[in-house]
PDB file of N, CA and C in Angstrom:
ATOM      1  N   UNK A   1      13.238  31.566  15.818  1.00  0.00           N
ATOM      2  CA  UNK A   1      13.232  30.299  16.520  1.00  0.00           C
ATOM      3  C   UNK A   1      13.862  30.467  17.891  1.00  0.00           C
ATOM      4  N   UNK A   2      13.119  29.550  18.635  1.00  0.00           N
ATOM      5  CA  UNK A   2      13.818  29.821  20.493  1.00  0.00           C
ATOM      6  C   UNK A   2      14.938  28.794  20.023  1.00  0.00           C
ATOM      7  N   UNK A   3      16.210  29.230  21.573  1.00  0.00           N
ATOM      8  CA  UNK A   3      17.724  28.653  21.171  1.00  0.00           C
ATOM      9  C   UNK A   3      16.973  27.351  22.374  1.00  0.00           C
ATOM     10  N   UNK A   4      16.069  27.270  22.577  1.00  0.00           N
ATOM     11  CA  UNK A   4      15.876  26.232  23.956  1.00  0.00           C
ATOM     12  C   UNK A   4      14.084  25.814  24.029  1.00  0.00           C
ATOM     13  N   UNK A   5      14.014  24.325  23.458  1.00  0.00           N
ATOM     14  CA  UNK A   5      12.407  24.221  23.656  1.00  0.00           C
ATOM     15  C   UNK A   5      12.827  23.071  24.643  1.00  0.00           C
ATOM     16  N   UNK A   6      11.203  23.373  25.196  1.00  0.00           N
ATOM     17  CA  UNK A   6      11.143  22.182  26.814  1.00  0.00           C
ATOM     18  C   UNK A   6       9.807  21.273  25.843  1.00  0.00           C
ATOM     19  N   UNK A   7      10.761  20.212  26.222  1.00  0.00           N
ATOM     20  CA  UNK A   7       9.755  18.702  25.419  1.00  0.00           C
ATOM     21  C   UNK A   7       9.027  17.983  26.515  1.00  0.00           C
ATOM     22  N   UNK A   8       9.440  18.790  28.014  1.00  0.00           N
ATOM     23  CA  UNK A   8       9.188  17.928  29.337  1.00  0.00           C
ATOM     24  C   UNK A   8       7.726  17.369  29.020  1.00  0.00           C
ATOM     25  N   UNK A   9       7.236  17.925  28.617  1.00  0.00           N
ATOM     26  CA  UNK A   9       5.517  17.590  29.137  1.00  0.00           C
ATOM     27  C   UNK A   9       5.206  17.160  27.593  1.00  0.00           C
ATOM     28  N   UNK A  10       6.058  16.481  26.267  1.00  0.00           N
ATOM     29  CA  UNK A  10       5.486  16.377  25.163  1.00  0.00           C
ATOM     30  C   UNK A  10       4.655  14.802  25.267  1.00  0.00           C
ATOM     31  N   UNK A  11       4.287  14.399  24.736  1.00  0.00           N
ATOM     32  CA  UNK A  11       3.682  13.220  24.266  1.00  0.00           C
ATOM     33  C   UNK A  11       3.565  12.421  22.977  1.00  0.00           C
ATOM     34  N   UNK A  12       3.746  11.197  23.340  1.00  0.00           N
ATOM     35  CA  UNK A  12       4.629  10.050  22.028  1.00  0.00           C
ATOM     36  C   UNK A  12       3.092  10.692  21.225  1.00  0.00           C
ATOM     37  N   UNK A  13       3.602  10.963  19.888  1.00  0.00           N
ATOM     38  CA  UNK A  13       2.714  10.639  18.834  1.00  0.00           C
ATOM     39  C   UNK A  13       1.708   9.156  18.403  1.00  0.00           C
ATOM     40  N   UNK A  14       0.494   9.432  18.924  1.00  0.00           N
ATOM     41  CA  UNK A  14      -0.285   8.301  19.199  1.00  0.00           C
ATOM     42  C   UNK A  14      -0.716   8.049  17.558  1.00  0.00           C
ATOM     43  N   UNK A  15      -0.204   7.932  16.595  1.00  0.00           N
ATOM     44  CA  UNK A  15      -0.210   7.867  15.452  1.00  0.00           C
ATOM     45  C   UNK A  15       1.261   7.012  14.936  1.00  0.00           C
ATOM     46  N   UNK A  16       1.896   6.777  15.698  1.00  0.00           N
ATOM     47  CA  UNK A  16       3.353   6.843  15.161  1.00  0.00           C
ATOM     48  C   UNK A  16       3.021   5.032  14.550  1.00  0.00           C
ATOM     49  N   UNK A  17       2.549   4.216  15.226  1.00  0.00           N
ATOM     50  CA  UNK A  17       2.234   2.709  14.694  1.00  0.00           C
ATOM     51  C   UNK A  17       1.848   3.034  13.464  1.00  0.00           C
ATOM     52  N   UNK A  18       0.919   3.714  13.162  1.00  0.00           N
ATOM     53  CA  UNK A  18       0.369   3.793  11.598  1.00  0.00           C
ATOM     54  C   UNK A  18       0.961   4.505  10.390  1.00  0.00           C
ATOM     55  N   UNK A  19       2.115   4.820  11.049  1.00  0.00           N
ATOM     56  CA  UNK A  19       3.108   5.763   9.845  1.00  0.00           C
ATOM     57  C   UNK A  19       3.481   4.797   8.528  1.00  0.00           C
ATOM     58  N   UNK A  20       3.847   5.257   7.520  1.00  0.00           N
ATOM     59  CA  UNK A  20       3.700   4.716   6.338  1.00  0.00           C
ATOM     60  C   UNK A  20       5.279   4.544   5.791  1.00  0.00           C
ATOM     61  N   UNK A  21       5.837   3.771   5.408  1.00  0.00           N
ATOM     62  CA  UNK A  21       6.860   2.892   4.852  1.00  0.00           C
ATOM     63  C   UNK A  21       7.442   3.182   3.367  1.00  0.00           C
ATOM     64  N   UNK A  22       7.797   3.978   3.014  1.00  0.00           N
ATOM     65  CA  UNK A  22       7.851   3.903   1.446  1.00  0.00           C
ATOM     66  C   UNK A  22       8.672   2.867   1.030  1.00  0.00           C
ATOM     67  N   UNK A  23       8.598   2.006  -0.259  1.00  0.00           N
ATOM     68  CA  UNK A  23       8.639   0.984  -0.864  1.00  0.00           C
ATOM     69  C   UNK A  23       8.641   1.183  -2.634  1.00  0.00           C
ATOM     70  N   UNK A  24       9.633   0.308  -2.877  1.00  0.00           N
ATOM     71  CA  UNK A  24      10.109   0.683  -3.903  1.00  0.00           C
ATOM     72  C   UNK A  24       9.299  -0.707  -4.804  1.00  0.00           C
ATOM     73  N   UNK A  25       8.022  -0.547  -5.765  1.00  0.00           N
ATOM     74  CA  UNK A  25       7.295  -1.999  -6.452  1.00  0.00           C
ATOM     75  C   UNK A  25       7.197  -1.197  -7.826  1.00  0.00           C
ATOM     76  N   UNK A  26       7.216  -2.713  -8.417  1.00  0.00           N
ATOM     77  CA  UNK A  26       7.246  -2.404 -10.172  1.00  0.00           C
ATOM     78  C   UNK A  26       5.771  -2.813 -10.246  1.00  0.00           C
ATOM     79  N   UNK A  27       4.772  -2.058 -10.640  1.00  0.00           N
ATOM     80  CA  UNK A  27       3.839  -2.782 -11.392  1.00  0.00           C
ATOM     81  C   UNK A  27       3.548  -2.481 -13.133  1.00  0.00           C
ATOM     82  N   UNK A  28       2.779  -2.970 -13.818  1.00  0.00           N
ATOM     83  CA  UNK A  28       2.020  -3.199 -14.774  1.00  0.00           C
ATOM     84  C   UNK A  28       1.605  -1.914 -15.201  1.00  0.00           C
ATOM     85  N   UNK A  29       2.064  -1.662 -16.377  1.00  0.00           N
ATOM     86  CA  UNK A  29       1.388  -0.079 -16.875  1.00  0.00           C
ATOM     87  C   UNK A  29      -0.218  -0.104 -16.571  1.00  0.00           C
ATOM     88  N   UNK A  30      -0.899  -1.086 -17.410  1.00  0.00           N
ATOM     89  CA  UNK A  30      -2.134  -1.342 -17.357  1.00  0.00           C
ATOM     90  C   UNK A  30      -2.480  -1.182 -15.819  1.00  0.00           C
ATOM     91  N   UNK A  31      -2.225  -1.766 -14.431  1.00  0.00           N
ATOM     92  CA  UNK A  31      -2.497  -1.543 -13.506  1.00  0.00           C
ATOM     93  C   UNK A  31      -2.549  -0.201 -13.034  1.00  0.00           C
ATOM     94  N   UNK A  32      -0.790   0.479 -13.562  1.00  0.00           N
ATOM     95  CA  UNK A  32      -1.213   2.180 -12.837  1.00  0.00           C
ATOM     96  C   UNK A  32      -2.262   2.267 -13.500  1.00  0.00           C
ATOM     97  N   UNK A  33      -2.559   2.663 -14.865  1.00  0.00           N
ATOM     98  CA  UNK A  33      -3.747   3.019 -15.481  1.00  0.00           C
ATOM     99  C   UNK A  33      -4.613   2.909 -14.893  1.00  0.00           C
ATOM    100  N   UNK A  34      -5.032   1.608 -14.982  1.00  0.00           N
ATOM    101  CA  UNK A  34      -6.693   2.012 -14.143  1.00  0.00           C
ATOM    102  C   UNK A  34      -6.525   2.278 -12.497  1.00  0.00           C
ATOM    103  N   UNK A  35      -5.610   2.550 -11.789  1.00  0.00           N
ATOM    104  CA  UNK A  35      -5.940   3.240 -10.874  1.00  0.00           C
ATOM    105  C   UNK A  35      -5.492   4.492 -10.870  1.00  0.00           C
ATOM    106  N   UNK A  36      -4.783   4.630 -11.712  1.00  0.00           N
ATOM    107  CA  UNK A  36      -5.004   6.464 -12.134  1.00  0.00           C
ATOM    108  C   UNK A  36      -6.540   6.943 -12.431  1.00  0.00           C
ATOM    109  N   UNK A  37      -7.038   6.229 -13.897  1.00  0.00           N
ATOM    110  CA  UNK A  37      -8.031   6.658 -13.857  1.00  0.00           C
ATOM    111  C   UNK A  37      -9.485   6.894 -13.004  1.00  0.00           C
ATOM    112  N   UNK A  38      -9.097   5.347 -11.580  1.00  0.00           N
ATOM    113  CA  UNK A  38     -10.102   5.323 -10.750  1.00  0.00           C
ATOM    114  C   UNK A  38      -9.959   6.380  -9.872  1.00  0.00           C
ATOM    115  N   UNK A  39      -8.744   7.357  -9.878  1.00  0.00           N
ATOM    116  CA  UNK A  39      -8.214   8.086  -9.047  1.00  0.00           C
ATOM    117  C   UNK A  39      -8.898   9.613  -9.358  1.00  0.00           C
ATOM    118  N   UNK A  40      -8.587   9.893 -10.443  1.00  0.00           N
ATOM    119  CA  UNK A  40      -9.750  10.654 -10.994  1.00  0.00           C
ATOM    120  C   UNK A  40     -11.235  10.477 -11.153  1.00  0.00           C
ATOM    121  N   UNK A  41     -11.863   9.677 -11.138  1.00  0.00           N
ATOM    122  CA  UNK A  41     -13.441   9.369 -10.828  1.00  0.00           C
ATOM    123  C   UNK A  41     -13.312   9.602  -9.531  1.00  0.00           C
ATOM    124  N   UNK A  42     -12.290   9.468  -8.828  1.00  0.00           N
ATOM    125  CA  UNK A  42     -12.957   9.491  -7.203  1.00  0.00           C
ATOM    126  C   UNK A  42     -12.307  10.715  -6.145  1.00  0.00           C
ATOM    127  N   UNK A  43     -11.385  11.401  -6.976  1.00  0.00           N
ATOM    128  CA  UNK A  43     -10.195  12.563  -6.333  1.00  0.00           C
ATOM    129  C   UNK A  43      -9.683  11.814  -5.467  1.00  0.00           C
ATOM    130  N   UNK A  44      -9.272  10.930  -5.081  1.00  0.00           N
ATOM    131  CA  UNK A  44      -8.306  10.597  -4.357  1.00  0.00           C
ATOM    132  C   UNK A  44      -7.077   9.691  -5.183  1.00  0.00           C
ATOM    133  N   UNK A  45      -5.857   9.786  -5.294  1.00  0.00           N
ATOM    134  CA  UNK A  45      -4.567   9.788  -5.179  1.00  0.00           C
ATOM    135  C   UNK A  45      -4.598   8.418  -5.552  1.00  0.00           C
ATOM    136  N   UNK A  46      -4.027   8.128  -6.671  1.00  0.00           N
ATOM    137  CA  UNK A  46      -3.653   6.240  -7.185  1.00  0.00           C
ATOM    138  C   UNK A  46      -2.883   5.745  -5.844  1.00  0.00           C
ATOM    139  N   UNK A  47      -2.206   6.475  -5.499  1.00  0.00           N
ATOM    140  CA  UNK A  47      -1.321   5.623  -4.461  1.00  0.00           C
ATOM    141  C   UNK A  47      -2.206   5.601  -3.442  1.00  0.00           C
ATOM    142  N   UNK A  48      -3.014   6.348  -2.722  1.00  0.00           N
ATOM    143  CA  UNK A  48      -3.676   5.933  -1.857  1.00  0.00           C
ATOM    144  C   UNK A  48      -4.629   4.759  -1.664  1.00  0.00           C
ATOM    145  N   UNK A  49      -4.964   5.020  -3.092  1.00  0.00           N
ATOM    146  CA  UNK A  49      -6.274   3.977  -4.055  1.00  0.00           C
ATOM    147  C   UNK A  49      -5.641   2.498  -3.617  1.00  0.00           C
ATOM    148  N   UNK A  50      -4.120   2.071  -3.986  1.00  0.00           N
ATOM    149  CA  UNK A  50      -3.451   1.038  -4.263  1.00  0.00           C
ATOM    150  C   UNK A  50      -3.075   0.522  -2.318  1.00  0.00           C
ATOM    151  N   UNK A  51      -3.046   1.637  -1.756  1.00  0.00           N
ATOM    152  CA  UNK A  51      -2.502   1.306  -0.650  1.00  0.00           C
ATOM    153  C   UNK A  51      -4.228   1.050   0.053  1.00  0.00           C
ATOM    154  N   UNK A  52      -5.130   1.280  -0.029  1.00  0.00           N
ATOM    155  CA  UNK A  52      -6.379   1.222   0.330  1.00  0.00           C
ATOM    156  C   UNK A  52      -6.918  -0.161   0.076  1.00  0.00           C
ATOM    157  N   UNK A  53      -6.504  -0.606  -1.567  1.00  0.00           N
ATOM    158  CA  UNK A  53      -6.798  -2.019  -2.007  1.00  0.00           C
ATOM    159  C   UNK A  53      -5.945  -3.397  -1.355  1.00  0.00           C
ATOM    160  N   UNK A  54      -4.860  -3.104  -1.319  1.00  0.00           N
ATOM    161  CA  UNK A  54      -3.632  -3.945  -0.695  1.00  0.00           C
ATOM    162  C   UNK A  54      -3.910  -4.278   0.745  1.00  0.00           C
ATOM    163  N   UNK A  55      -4.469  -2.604   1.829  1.00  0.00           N
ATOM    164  CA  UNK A  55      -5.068  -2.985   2.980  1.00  0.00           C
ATOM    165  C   UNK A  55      -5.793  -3.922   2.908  1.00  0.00           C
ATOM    166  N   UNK A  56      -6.795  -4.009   2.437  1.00  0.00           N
ATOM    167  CA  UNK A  56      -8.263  -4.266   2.187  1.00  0.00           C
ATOM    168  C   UNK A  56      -8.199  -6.169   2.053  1.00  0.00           C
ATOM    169  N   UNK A  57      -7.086  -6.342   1.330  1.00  0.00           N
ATOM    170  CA  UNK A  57      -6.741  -7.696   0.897  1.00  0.00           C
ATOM    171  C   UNK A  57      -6.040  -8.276   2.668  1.00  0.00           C
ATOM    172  N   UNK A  58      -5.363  -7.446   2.694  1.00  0.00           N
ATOM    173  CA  UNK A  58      -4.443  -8.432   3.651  1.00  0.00           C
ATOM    174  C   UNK A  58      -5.301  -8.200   5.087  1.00  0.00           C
ATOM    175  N   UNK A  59      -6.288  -7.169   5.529  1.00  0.00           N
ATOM    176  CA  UNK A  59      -7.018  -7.399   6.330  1.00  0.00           C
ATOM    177  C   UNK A  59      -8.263  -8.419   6.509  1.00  0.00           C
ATOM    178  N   UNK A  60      -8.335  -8.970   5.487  1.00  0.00           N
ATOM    179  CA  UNK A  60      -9.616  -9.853   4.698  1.00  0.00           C
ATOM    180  C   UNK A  60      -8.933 -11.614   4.719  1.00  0.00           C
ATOM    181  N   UNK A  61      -7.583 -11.266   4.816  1.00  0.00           N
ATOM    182  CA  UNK A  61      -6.741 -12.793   4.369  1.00  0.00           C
ATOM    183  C   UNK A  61      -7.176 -13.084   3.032  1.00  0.00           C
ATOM    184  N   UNK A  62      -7.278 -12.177   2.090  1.00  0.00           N
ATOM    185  CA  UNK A  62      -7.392 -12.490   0.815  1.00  0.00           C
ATOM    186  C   UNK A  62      -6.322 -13.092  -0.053  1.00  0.00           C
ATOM    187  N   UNK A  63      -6.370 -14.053  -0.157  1.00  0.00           N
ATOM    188  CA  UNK A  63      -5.276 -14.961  -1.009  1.00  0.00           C
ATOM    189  C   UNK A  63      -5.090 -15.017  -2.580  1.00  0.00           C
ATOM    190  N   UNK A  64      -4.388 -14.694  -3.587  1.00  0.00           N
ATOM    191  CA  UNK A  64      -4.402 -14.873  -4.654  1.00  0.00           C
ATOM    192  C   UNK A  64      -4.741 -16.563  -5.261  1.00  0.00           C
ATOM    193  N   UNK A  65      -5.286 -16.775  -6.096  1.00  0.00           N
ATOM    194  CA  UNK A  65      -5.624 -18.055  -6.700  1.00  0.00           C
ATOM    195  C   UNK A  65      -5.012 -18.193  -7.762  1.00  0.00           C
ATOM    196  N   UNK A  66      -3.387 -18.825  -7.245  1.00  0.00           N
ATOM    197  CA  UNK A  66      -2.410 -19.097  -8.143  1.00  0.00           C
ATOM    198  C   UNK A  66      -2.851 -20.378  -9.150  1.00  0.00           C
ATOM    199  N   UNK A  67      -3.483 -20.520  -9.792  1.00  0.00           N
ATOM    200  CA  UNK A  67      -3.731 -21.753 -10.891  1.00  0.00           C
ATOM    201  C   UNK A  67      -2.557 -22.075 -11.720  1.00  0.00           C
ATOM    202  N   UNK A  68      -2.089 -20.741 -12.263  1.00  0.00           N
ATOM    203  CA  UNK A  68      -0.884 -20.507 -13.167  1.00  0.00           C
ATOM    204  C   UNK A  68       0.527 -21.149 -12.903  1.00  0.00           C
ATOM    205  N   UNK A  69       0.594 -21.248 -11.553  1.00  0.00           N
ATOM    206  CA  UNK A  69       2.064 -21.841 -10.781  1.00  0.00           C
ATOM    207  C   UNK A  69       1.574 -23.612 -11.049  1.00  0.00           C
ATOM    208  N   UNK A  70       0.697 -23.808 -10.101  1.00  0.00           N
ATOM    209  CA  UNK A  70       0.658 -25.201 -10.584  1.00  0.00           C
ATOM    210  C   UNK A  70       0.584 -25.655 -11.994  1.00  0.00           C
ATOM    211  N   UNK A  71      -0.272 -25.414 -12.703  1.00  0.00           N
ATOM    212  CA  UNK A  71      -0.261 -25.505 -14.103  1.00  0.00           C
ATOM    213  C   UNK A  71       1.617 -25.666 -14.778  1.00  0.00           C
ATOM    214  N   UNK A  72       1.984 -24.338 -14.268  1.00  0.00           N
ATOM    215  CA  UNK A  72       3.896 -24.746 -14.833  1.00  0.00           C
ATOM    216  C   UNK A  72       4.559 -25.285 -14.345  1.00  0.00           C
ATOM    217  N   UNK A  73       3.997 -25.893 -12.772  1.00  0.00           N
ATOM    218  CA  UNK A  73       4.968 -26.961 -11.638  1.00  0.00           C
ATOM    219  C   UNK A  73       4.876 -28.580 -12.740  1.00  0.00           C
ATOM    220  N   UNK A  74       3.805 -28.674 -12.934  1.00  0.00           N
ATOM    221  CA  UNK A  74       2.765 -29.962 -13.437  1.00  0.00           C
ATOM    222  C   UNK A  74       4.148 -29.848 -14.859  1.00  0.00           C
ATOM    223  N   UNK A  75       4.129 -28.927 -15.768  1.00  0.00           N
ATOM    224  CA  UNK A  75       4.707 -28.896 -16.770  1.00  0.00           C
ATOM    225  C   UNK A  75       6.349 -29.176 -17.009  1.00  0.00           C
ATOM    226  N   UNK A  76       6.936 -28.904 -15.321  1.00  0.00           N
ATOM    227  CA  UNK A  76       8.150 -28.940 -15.667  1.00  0.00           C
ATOM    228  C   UNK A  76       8.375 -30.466 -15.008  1.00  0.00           C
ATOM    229  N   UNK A  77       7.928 -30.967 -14.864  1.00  0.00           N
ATOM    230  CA  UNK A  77       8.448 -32.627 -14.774  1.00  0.00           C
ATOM    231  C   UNK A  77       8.422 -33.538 -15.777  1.00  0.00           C
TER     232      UNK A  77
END
């Protein structure tokens, strides 16, 4: 290794916005499962699979259709 590198002329990593966050989530056995197994039908990586689907939602404004919350709001009065 050199005792002296010159960074003069380096350049910001034009990638650096899209760097990835690790995050600590509990899910559902049943959920890893099938994206394990979709992970194998397709060689690519459950976590990628999960981080691919999650994009996919929040670029879309895909909203969950909570029925279940109202249904127990309605119940607790």
């Amino acid at each position: 290794m050199r005792k002296h590198y010159d960074f003069s002329k380096a350049k910001r990593n034009p990638y650096a916005r899209r760097l990835k966050q690790q995050v600590t989530i509990r899910l559902d056995q049943d959920t890893i499962k099938y994206f394990r197994r979709l992970a194998q039908e397709t060689g690519i990586r459950y976590q990628t699979l999960i981080n691919l689907y999650l994009r996919e939602c929040a670029s879309s404004g895909k909203r969950l259709s909570n029925t279940w919350g109202a249904a127990a709001d309605r119940g607790a009065a």
